[in-house]
N, C-alpha and C. Protein backbone atom coordinates (compact mmCIF):
# COMPACT_ATOMS: atom_id res chain seq x y z
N UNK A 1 0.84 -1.19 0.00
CA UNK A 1 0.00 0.00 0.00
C UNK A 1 0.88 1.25 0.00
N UNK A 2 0.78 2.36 -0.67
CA UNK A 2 1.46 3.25 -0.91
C UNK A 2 0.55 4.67 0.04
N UNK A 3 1.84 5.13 0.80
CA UNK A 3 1.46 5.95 1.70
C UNK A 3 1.92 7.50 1.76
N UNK A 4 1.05 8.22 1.14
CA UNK A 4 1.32 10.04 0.60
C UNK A 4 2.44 9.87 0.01
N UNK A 5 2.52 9.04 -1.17
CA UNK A 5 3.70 9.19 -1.83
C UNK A 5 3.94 10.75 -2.91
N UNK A 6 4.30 11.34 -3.36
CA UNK A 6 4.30 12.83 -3.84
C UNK A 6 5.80 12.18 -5.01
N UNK A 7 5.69 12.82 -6.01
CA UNK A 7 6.47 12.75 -7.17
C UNK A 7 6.38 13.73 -8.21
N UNK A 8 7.36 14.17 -8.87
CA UNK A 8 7.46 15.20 -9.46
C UNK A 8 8.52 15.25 -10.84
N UNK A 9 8.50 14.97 -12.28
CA UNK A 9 9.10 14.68 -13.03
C UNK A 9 8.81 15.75 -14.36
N UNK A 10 9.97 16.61 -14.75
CA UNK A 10 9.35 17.45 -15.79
C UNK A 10 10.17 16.63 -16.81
N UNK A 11 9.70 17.32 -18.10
CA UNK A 11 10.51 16.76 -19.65
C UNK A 11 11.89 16.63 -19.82
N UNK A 12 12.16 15.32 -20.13
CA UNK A 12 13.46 15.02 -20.00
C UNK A 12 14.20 14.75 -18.96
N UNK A 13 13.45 14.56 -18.22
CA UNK A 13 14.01 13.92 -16.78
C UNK A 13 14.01 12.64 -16.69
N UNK A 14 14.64 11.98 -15.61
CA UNK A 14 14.66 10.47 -15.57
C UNK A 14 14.54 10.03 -13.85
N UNK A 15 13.91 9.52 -13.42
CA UNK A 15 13.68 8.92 -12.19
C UNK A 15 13.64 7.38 -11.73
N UNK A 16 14.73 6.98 -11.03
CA UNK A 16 14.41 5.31 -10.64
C UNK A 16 13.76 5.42 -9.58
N UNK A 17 12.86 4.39 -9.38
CA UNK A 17 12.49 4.12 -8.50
C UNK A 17 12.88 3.03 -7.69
N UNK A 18 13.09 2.80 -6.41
CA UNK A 18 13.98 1.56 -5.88
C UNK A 18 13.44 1.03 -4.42
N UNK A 19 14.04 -0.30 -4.29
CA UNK A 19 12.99 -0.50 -3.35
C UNK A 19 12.97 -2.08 -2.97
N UNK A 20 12.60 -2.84 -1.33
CA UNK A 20 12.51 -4.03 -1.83
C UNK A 20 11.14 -4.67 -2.39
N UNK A 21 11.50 -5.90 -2.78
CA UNK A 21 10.21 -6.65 -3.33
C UNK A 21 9.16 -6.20 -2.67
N UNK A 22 7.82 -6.18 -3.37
CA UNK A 22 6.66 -5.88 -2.33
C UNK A 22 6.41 -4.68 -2.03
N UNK A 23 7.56 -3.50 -1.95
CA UNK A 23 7.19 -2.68 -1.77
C UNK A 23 5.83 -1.39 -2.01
N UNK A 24 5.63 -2.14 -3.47
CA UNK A 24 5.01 -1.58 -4.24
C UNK A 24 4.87 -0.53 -5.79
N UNK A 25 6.23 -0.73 -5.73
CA UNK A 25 6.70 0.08 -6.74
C UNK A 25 6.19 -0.18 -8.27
N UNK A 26 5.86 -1.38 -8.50
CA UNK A 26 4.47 -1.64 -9.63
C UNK A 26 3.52 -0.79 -9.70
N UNK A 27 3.17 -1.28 -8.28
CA UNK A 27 1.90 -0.34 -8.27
C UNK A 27 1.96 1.32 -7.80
N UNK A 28 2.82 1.33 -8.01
CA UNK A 28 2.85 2.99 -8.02
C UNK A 28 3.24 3.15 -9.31
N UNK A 29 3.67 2.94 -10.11
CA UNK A 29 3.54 2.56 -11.85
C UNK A 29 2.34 2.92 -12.47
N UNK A 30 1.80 1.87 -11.90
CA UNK A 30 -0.06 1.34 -12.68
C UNK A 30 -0.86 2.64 -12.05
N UNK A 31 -0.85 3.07 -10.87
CA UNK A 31 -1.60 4.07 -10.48
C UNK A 31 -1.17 5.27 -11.28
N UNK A 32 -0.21 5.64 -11.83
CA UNK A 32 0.55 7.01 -12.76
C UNK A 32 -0.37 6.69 -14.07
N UNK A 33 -1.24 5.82 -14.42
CA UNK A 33 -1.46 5.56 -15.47
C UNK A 33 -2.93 5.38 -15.32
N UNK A 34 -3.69 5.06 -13.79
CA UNK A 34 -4.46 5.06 -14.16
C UNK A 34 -5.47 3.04 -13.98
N UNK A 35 -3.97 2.37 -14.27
CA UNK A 35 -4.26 0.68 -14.24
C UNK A 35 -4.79 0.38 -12.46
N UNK A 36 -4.54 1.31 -11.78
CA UNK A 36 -4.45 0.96 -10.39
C UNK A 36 -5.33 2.36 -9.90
N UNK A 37 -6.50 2.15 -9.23
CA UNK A 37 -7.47 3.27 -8.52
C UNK A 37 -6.53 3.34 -7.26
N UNK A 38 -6.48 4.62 -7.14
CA UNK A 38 -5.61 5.49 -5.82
C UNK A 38 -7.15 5.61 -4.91
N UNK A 39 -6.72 5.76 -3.76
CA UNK A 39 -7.95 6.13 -2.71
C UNK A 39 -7.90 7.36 -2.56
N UNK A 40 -6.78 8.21 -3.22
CA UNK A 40 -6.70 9.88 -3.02
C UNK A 40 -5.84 10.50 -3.44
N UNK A 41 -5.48 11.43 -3.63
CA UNK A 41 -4.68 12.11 -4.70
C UNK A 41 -4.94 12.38 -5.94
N UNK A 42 -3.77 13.03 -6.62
CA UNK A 42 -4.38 13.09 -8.33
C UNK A 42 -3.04 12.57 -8.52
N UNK A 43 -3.14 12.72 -10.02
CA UNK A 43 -2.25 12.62 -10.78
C UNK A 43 -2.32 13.05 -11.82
N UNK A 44 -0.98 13.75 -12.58
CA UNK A 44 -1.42 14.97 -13.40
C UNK A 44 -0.54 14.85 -14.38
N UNK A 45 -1.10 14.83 -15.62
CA UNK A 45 0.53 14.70 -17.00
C UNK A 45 0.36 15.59 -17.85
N UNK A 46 0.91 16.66 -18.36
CA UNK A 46 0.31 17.04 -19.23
C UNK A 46 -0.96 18.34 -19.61
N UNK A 47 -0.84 18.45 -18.93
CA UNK A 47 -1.85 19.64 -18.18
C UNK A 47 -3.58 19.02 -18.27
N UNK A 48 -3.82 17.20 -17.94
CA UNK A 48 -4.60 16.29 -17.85
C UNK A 48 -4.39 15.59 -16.49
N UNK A 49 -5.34 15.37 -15.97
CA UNK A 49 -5.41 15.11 -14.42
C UNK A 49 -6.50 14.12 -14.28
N UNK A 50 -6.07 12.76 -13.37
CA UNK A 50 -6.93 12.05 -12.75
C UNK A 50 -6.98 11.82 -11.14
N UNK A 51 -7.89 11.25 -10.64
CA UNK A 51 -8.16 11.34 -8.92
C UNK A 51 -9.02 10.02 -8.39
N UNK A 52 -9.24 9.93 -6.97
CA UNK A 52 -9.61 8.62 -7.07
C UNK A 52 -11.45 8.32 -7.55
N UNK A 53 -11.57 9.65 -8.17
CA UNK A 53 -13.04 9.24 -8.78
C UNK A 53 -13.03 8.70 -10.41
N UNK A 54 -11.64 8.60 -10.81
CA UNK A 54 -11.53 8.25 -12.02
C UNK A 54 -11.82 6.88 -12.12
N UNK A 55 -12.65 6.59 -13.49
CA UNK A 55 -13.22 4.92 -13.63
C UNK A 55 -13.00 5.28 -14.92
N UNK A 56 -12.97 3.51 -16.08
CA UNK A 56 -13.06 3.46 -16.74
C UNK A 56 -14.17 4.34 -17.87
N UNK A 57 -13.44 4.55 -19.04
CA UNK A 57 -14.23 5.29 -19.85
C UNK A 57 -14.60 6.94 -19.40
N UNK A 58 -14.18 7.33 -18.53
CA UNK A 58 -13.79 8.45 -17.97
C UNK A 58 -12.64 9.24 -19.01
N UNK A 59 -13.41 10.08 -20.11
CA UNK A 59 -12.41 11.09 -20.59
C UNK A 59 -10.90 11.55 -19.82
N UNK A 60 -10.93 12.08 -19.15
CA UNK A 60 -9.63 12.38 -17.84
C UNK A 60 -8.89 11.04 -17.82
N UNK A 61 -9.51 9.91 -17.86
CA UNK A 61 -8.57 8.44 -17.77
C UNK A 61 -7.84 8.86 -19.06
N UNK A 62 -8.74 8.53 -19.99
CA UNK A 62 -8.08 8.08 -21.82
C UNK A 62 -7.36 9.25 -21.55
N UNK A 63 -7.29 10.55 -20.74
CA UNK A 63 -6.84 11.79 -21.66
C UNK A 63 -5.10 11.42 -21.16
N UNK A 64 -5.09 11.03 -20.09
CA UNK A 64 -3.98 10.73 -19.29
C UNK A 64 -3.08 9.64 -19.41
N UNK A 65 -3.88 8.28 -19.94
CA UNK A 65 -3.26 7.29 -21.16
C UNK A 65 -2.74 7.71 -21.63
N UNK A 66 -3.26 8.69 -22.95
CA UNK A 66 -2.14 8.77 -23.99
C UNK A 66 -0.92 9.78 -23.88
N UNK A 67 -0.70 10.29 -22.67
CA UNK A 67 0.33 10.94 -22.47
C UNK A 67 1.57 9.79 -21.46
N UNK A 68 0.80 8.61 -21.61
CA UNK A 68 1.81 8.42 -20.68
C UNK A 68 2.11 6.33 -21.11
N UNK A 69 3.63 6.59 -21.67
CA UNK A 69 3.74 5.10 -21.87
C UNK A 69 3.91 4.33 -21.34
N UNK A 70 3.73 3.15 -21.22
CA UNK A 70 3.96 1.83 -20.27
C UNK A 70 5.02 0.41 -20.89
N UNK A 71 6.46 0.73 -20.39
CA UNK A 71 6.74 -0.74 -20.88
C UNK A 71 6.75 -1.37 -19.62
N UNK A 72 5.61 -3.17 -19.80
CA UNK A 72 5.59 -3.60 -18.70
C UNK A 72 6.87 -4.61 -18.96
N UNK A 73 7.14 -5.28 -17.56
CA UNK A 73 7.79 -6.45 -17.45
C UNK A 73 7.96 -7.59 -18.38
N UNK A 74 6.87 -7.60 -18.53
CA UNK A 74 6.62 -9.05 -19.58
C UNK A 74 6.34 -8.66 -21.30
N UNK A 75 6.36 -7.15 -21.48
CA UNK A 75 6.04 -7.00 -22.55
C UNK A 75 4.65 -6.73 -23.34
N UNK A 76 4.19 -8.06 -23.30
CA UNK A 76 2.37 -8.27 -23.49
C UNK A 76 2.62 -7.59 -25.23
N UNK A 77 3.30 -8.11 -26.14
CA UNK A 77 2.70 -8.22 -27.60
C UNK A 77 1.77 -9.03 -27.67
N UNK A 78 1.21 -8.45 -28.73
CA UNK A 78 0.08 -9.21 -29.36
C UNK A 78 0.60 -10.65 -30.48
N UNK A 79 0.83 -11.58 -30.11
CA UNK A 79 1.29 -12.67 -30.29
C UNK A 79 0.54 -13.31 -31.98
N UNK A 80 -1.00 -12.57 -32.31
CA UNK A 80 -1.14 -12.85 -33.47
C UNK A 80 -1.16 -11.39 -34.64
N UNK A 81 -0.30 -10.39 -33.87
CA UNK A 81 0.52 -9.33 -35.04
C UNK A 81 1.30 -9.62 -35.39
N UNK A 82 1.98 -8.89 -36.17
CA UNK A 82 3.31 -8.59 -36.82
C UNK A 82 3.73 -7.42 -35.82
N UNK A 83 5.15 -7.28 -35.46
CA UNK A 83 6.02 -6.41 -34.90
C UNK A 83 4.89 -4.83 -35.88
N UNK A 84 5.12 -4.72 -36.89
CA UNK A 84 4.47 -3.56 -37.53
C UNK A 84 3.10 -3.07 -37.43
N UNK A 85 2.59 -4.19 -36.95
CA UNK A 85 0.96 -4.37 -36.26
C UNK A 85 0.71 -4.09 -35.13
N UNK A 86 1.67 -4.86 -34.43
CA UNK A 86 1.31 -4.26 -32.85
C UNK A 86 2.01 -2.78 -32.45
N UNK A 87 3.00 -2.44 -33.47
CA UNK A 87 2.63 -0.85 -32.99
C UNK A 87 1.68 0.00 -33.78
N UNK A 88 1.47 -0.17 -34.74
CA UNK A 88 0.09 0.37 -35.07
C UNK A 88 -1.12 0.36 -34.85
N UNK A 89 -1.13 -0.46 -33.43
CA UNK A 89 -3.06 -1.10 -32.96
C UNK A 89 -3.53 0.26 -32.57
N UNK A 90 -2.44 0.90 -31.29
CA UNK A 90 -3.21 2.15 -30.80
C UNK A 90 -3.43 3.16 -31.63
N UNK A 91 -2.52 3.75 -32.01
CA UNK A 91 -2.43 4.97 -32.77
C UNK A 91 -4.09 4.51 -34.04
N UNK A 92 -3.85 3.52 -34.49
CA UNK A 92 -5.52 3.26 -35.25
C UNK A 92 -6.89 3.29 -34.53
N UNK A 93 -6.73 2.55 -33.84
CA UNK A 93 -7.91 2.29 -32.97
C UNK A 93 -8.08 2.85 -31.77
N UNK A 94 -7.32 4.11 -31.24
CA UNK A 94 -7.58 4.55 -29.89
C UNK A 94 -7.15 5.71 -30.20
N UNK A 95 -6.26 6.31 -31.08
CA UNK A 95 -6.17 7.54 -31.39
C UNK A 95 -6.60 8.02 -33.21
N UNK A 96 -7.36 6.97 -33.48
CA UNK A 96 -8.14 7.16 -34.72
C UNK A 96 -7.42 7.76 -36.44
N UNK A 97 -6.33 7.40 -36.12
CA UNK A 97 -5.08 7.82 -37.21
C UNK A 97 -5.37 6.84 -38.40
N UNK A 98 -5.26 7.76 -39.80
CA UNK A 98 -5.64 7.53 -41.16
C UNK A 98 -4.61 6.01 -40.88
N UNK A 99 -4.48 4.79 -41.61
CA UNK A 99 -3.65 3.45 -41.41
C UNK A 99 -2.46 3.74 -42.31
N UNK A 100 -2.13 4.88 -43.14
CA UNK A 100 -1.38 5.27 -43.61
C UNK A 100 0.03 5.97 -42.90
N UNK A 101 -0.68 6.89 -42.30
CA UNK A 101 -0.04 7.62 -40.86
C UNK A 101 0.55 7.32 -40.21
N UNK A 102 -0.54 5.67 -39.77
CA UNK A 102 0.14 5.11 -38.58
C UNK A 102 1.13 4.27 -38.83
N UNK A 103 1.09 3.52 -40.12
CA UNK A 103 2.10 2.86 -40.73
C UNK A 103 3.53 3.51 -41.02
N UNK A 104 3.79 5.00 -41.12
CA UNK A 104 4.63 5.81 -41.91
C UNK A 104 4.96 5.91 -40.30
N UNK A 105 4.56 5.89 -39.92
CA UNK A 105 5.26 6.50 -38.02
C UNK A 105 5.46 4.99 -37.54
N UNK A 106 5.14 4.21 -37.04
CA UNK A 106 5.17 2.77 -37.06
C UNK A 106 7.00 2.65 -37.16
N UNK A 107 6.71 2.72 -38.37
CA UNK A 107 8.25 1.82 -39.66
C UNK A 107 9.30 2.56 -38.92
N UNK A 108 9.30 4.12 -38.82
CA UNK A 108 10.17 5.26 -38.38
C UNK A 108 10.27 5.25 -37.07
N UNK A 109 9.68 4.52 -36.53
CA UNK A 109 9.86 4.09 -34.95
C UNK A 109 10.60 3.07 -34.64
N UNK A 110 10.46 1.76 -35.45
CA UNK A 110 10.77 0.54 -35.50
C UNK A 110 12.45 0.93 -35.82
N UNK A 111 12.75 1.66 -37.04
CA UNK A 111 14.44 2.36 -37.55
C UNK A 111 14.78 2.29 -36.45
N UNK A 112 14.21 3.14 -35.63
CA UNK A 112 14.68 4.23 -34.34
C UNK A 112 15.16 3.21 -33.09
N UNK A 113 14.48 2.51 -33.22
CA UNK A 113 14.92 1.54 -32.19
C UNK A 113 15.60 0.21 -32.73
N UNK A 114 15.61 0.09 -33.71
CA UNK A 114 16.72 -0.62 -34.36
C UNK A 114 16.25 -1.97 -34.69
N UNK A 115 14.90 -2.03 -34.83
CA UNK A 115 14.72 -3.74 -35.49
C UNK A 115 13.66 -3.03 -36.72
N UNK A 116 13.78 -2.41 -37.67
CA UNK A 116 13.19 -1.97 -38.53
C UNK A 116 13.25 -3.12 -40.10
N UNK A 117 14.09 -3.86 -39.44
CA UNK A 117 13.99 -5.18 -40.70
C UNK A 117 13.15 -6.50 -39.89
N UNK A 118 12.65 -6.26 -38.50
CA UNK A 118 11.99 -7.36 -38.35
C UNK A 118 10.31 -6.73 -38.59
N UNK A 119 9.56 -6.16 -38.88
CA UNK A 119 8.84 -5.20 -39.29
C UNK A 119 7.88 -5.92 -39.32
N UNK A 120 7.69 -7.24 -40.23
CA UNK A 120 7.00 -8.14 -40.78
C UNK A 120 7.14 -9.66 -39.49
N UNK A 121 7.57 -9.84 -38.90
CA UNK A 121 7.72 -11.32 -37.95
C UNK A 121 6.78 -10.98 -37.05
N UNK A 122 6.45 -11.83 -36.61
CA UNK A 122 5.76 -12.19 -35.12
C UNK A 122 6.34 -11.96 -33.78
N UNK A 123 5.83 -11.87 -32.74
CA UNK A 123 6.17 -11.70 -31.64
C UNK A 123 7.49 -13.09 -31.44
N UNK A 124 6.71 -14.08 -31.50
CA UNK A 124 7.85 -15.39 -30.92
C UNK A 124 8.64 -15.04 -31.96
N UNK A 125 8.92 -14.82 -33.14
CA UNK A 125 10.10 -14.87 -34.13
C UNK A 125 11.07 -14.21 -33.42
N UNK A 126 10.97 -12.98 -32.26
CA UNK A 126 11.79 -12.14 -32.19
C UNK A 126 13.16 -12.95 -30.95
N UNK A 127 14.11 -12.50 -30.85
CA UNK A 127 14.71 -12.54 -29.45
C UNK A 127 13.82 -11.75 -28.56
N UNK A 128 14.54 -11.80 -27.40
CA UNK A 128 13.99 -11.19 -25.86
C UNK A 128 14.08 -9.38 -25.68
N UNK A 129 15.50 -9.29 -26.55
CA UNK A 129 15.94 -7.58 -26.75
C UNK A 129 15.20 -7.44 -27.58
N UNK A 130 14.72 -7.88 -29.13
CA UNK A 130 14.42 -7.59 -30.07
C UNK A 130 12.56 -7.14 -29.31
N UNK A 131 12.05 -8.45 -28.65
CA UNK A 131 10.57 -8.21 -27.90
C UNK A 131 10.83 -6.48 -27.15
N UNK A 132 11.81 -6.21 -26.28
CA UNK A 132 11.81 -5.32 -25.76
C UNK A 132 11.69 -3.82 -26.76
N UNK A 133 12.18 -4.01 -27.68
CA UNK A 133 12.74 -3.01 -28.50
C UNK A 133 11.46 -2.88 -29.57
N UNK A 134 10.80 -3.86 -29.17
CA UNK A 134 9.38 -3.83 -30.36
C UNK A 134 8.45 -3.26 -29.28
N UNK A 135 8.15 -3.83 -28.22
CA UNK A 135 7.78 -2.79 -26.46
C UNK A 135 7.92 -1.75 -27.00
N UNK A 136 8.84 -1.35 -26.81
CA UNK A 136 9.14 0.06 -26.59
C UNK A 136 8.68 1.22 -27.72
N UNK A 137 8.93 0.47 -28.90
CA UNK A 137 8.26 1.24 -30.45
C UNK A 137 6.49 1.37 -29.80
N UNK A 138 6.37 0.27 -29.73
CA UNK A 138 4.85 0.72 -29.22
C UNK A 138 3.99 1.56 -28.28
N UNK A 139 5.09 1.63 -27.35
CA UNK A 139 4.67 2.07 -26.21
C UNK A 139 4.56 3.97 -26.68
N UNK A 140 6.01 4.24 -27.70
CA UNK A 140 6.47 5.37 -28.18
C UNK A 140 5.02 6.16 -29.29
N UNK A 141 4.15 4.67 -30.28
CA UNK A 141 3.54 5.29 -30.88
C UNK A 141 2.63 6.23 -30.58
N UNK A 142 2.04 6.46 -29.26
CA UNK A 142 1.29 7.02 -29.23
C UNK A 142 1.57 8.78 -28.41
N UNK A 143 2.67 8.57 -28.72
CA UNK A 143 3.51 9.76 -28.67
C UNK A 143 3.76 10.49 -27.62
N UNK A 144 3.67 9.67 -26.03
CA UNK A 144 4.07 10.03 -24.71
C UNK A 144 4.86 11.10 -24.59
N UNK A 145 4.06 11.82 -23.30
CA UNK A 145 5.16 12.77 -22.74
C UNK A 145 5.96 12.48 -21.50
N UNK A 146 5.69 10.69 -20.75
CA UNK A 146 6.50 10.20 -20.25
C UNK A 146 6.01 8.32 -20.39
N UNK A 147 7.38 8.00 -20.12
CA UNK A 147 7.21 6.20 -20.66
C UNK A 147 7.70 5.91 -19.30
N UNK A 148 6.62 5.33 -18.54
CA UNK A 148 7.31 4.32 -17.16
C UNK A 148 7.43 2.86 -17.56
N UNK A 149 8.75 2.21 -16.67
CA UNK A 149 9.42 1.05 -17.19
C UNK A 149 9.23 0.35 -15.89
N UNK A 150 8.89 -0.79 -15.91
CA UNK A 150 9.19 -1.67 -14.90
C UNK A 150 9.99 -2.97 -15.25
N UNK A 151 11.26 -2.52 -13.97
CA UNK A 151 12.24 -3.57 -14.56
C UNK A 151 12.68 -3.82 -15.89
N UNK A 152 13.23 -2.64 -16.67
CA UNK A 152 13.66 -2.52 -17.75
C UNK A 152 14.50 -3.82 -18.52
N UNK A 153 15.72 -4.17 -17.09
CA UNK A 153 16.61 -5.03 -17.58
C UNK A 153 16.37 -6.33 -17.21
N UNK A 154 15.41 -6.90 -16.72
CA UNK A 154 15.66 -7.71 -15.49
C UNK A 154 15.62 -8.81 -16.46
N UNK A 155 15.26 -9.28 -17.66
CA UNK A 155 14.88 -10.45 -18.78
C UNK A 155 15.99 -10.43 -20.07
N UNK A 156 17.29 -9.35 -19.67
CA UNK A 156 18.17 -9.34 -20.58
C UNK A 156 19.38 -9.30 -20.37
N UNK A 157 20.67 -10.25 -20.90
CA UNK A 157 21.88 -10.20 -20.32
C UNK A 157 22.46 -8.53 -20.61
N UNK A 158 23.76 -8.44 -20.01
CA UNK A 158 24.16 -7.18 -19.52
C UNK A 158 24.82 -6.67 -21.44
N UNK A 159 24.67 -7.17 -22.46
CA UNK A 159 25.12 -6.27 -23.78
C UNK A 159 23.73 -6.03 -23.78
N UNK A 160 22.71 -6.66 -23.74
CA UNK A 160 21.40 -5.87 -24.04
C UNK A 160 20.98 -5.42 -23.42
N UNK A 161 21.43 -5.27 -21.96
CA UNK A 161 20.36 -4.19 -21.31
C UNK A 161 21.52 -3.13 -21.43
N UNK A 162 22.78 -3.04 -21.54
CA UNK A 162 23.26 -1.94 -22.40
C UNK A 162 22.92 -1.26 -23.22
N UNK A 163 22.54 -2.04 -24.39
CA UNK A 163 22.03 -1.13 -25.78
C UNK A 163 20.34 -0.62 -25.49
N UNK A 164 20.15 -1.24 -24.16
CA UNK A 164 18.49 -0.59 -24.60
C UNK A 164 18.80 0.68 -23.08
N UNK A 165 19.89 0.55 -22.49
CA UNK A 165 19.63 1.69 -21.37
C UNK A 165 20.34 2.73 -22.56
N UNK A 166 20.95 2.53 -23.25
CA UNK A 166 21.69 3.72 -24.35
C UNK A 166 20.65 4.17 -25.28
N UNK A 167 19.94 3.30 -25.57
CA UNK A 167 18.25 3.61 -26.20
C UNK A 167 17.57 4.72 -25.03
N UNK A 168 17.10 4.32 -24.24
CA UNK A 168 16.49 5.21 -23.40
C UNK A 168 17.22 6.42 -23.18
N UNK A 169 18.31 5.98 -23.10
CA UNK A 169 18.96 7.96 -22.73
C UNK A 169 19.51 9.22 -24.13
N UNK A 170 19.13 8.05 -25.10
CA UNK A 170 18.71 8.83 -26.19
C UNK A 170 17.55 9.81 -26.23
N UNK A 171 16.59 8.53 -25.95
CA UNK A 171 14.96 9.02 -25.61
C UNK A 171 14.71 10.25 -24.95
N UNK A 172 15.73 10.32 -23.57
CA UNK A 172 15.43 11.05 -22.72
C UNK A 172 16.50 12.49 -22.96
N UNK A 173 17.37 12.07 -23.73
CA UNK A 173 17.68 13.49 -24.26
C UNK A 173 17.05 14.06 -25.36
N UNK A 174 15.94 13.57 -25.95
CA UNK A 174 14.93 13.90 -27.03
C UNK A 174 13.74 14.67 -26.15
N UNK A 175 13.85 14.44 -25.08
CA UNK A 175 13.08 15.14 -24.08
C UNK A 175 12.01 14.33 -23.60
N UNK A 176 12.04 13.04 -23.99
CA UNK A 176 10.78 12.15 -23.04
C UNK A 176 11.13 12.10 -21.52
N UNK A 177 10.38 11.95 -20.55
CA UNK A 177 9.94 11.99 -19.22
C UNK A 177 10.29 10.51 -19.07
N UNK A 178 11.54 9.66 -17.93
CA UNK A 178 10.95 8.12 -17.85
C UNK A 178 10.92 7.81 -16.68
N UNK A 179 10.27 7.15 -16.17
CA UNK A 179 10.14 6.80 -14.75
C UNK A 179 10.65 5.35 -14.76
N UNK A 180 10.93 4.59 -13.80
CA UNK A 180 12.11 3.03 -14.04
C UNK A 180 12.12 2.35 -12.85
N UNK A 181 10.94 1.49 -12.71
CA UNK A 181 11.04 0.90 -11.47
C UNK A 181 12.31 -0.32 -11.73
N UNK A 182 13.17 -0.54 -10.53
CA UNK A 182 14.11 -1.01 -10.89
C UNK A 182 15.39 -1.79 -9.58
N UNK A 183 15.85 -3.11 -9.58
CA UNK A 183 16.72 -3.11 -8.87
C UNK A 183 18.11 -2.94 -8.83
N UNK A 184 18.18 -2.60 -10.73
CA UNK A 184 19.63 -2.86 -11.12
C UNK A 184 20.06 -1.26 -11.09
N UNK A 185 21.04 -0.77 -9.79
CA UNK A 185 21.73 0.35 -9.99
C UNK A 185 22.04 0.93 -11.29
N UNK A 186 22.68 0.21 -12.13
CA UNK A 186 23.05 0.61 -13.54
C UNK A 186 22.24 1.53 -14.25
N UNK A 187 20.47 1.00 -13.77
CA UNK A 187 19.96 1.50 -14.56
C UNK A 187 19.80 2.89 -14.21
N UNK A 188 19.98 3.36 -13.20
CA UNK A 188 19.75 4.82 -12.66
C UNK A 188 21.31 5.44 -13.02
N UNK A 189 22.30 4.96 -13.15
CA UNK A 189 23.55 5.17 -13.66
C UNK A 189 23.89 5.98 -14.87
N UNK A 190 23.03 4.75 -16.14
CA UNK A 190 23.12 5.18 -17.29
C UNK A 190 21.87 6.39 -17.91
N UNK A 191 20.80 6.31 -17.17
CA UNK A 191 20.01 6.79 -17.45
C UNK A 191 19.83 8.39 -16.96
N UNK A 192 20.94 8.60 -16.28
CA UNK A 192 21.13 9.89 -14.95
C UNK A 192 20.31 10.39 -14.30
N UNK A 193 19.67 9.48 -13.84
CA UNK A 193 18.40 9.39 -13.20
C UNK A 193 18.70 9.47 -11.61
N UNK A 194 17.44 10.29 -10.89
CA UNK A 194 17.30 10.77 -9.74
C UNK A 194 16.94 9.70 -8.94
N UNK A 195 17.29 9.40 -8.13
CA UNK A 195 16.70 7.88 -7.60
C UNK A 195 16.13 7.98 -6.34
N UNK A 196 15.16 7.47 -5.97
CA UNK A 196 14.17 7.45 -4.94
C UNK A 196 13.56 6.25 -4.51
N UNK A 197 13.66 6.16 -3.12
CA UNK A 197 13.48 4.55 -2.98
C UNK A 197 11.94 4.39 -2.21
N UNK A 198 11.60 3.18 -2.36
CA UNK A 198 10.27 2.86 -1.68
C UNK A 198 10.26 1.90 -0.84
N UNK A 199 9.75 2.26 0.25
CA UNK A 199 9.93 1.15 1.48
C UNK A 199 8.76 1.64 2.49
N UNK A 200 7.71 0.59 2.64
CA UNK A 200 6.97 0.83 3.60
C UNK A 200 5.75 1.76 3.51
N UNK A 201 5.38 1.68 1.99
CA UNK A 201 4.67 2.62 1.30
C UNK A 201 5.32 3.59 1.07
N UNK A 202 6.12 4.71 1.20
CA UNK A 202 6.43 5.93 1.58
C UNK A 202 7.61 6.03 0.68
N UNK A 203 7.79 7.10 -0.05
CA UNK A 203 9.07 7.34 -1.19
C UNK A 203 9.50 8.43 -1.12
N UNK A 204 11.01 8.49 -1.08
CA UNK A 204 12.20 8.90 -0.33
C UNK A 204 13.27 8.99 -1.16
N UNK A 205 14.04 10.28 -1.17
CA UNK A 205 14.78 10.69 -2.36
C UNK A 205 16.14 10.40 -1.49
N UNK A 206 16.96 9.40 -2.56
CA UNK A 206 18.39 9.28 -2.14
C UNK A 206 19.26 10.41 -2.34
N UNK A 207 19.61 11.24 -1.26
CA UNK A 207 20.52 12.57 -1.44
C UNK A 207 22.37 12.51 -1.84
N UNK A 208 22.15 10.69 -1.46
CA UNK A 208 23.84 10.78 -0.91
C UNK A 208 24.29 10.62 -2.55
C-alpha cells in the first residue's frame, strides 16, 4: 500500500524508483497511469489530471493514457501481429489515425529503435531484446510525454540491457519523461536518473 507518496518529473528527466520486493513500486507505476485506482490524490501529466473518482471510460482516464507510456515487465505483444501491427493497434484504434499515418510512423519508430527489418515477424520470431525493443516502439507510438518502465533489464543479459539503457537515454535526451522501477543500480547510472526509494509505502529521495 502506498502511503502520501508525492512525485514530481518534468521533460526530460529520468527517475528510478527503488525498493525491496513488495514494496510496491508496480503499483505505483499502474496508479501514474491510471491501471491501479488510488484512494486519493491526483495525478497529473500534461496539463490532464486524474483522482480517485476516475473509472473506466472516464475522458480524464483516456486523456492521461495517452500521455503516458507503459513498458511492462513481460512485454504483453500481441502474439497474433506482426512487430508492424502491434505498434500500429493504438495509434488506429484509440487515437483514430488515417492506417497510412500510422504505418509511416510505425516503420520510423521501429528504424529508431533498431529492429526496422523485423517489421514483418511475429512476436515469438523475435529474441527477448528484439521483444523489448518492439515494447518500446509501441509504447512510443502514441507519442508520450513520459514512458514508465518496470524492470527494464531484469529479462536481458548485460550487452542488451546496455544497448536498450543507451536507447532510453537517447529518448530522454529527445526530451521524453521516464520513470524506471528497478533493482539494477546501472539503470539509474546510465540513465542519470534521480533515484528514490520505496519502502513501507512511503518514497524517499536518495541525497547521498
Amino acid at each position: 500500500m502506498l502511503d502520501g507518496v508525492s512525485l514530481e518529473v518534468d521533460r526530460g528527466q529520468a527517475v528510478a524508483i527503488m525498493g525491496p520486493s513488495g514494496a510496491g513500486k508496480t503499483t505505483l507505476l499502474r496508479c501514474l497511469n491510471g491501471l491501479e485506482r488510488m484512494d486519493g490524490g491526483q495525478v497529473s501529466v500534461g496539463g490532464h489530471a486524474i483522482d480517485a473518482a476516475a473509472r473506466e471510460g472516464d475522458p480524464s482516464l483516456a486523456a492521461v493514457r495517452r500521455q503516458v507510456g507503459f513498458l511492462f515487465q513481460q512485454w504483453h505483444l500481441f502474439a497474433q501481429l506482426t512487430v508492424l501491427g502491434n505498434v500500429m493497434e493504438a495509434p488506429i484504434h484509440v487515437a483514430h489515425r488515417p492506417r497510412a499515418e500510422a504505418e509511416e510512423r510505425a516503420r520510423a519508430l521501429l528504424d529508431r529503435v533498431g529492429i526496422g527489418h523485423r517489421a514483418g515477424a511475429r512476436p515469438a520470431e523475435l529474441s527477448g531484446g528484439e521483444q523489448q525493443r518492439a515494447a518500446i516502439a509501441r509504447a512510443l507510438a502514441m507519442e508520450p510525454a513520459v514512458l514508465l518502465l518496470d524492470e527494464p533489464t531484469s529479462a536481458l543479459d548485460r550487452a542488451r540491457a546496455d544497448d536498450l539503457l543507451g536507447l532510453l537515454a537517447e529518448l530522454r535526451a529527445g526530451g521524453l519523461a521516464l520513470v524506471a522501477v528497478t533493482h539494477d543500480p546501472r539503470v539509474a547510472d546510465r540513465l542519470g536518473a534521480r533515484v528514490h526509494t520505496l519502502e513501507g509505502g512511503r518514497l524517499s529521495r536518495d541525497t547521498s
